[in-house]
C-alpha atoms as a PDB file:
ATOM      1  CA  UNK A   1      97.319 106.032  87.644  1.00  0.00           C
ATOM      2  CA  UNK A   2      97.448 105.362  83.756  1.00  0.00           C
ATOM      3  CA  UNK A   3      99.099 101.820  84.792  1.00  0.00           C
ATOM      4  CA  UNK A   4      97.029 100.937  87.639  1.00  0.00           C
ATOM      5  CA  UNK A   5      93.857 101.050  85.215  1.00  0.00           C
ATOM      6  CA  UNK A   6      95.548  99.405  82.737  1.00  0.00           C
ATOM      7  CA  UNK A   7      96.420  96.371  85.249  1.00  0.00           C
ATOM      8  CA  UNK A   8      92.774  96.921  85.924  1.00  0.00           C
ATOM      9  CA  UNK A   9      91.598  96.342  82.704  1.00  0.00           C
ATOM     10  CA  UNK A  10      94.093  93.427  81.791  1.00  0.00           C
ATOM     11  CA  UNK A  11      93.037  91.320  85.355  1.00  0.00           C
ATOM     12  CA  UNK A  12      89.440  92.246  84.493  1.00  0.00           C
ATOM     13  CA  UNK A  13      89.989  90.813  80.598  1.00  0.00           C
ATOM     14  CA  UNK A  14      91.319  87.968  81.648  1.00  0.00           C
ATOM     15  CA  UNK A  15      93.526  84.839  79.850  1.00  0.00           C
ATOM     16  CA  UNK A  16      91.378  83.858  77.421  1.00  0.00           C
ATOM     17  CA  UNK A  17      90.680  87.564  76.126  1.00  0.00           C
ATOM     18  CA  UNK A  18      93.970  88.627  75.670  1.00  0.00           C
ATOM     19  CA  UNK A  19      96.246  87.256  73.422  1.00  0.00           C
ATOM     20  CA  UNK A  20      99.802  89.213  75.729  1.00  0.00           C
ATOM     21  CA  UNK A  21      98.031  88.325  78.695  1.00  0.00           C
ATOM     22  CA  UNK A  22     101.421  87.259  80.863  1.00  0.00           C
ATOM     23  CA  UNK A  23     103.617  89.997  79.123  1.00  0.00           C
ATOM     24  CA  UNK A  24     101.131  92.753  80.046  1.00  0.00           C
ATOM     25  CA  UNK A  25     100.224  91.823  83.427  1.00  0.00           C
ATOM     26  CA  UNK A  26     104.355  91.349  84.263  1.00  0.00           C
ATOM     27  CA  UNK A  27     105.461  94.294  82.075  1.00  0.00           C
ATOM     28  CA  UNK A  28     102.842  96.351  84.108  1.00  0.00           C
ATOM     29  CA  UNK A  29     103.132  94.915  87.508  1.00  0.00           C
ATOM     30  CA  UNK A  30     106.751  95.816  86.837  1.00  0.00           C
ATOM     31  CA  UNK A  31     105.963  99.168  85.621  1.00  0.00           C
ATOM     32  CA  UNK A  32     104.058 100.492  89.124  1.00  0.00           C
ATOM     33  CA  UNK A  33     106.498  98.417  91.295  1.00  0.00           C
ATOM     34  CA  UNK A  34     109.338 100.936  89.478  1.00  0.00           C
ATOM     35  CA  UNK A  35     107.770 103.893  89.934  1.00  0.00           C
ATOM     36  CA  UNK A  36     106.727 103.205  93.611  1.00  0.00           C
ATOM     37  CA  UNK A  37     110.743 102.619  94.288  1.00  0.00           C
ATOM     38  CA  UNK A  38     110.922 105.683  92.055  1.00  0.00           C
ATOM     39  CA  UNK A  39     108.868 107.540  94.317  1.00  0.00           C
ATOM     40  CA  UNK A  40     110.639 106.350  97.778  1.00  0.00           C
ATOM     41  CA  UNK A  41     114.147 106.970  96.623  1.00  0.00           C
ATOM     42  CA  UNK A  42     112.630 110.655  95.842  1.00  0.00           C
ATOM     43  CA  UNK A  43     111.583 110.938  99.193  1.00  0.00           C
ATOM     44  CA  UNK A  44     114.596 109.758 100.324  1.00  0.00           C
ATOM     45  CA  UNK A  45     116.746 112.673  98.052  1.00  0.00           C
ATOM     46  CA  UNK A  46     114.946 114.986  99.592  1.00  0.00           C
ATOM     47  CA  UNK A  47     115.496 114.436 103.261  1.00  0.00           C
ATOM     48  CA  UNK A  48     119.461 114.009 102.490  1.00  0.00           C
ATOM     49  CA  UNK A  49     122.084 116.620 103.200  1.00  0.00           C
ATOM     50  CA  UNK A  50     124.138 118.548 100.215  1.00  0.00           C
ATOM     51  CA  UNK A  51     126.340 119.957 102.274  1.00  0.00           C
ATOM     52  CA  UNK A  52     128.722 116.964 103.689  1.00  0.00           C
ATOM     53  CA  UNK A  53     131.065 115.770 100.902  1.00  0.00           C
ATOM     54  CA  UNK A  54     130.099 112.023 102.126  1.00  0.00           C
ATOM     55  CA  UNK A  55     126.346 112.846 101.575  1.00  0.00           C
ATOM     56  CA  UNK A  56     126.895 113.938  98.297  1.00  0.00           C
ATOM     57  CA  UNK A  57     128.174 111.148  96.776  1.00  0.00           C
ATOM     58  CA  UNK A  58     125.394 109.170  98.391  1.00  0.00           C
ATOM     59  CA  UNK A  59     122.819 111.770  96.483  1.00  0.00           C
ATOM     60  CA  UNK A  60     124.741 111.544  93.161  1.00  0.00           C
ATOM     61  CA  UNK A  61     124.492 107.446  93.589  1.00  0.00           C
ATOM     62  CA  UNK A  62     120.957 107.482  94.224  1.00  0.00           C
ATOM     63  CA  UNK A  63     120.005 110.161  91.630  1.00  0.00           C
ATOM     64  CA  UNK A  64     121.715 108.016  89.084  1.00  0.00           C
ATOM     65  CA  UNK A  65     119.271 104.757  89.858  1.00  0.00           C
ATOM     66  CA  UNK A  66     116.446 106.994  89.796  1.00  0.00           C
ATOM     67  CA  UNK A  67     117.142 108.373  86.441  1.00  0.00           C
ATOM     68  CA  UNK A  68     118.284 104.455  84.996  1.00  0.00           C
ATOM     69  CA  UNK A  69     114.920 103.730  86.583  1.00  0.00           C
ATOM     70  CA  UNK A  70     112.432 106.370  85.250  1.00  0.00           C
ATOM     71  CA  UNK A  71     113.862 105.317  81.845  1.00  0.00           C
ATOM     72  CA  UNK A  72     113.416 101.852  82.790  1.00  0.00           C
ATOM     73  CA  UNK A  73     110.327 102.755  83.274  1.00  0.00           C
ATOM     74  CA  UNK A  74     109.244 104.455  80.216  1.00  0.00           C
ATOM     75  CA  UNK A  75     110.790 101.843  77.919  1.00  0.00           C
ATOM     76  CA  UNK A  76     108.533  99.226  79.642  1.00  0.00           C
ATOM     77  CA  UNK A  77     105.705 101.380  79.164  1.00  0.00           C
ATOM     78  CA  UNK A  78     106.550 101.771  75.377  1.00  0.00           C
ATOM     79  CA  UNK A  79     105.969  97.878  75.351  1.00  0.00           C
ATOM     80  CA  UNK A  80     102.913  97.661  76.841  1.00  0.00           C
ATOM     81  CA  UNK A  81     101.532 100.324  74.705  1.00  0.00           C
ATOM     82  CA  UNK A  82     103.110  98.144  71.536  1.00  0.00           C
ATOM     83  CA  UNK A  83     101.295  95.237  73.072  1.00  0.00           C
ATOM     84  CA  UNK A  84      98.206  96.867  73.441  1.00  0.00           C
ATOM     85  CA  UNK A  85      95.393  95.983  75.616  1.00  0.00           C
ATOM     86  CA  UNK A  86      92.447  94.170  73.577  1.00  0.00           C
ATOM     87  CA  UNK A  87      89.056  94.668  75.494  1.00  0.00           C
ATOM     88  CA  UNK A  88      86.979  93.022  73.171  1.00  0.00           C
ATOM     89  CA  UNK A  89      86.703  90.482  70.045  1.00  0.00           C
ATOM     90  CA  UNK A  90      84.413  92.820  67.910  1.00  0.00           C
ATOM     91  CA  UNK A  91      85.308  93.209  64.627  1.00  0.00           C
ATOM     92  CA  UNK A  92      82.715  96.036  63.785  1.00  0.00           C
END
């Protein structure tokens, strides 16, 4: 939610308002497109069997990515909170 209003806010800025404006719109495009592959490979974990040898390898694999990608994840949102998001060009 936190990056959808932040894409939200960067679109709504615009260019000439924000001095990142291409690193934060990619970094947090690239942020929800993670977590919504995040979220399917979940779903997917869930439905799979623990039981056959075969299957758990498969479930090990894909619990790897999804850790490697929640991290992914949180470093790229560590960047876009270092680039900030600049709503204005007060200096009060």
């Amino acid at each position: 939610m936190a990056n959808a209003s932040q894409l939200k806010t960067v679109i709504a800025a615009g260019d000439a308002q924000q001095e990142f404006y291409w690193p934060l719109l990619i970094l947090i495009s690239l942020s929800l497109l993670i977590q919504i592959v995040v979220g399917i490979l979940l779903i997917v974990l869930g439905n799979m069997e623990l039981h056959d040898p075969l299957e758990r390898n498969k479930v090990n694999t894909i619990n790897n990515i999804v850790t490697g990608m929640i991290f992914s994840s949180t470093v790229i949102n560590i960047f876009i909170a270092a680039f900030g998001i600049k709503l204005s060009d007060d200096k009060t």
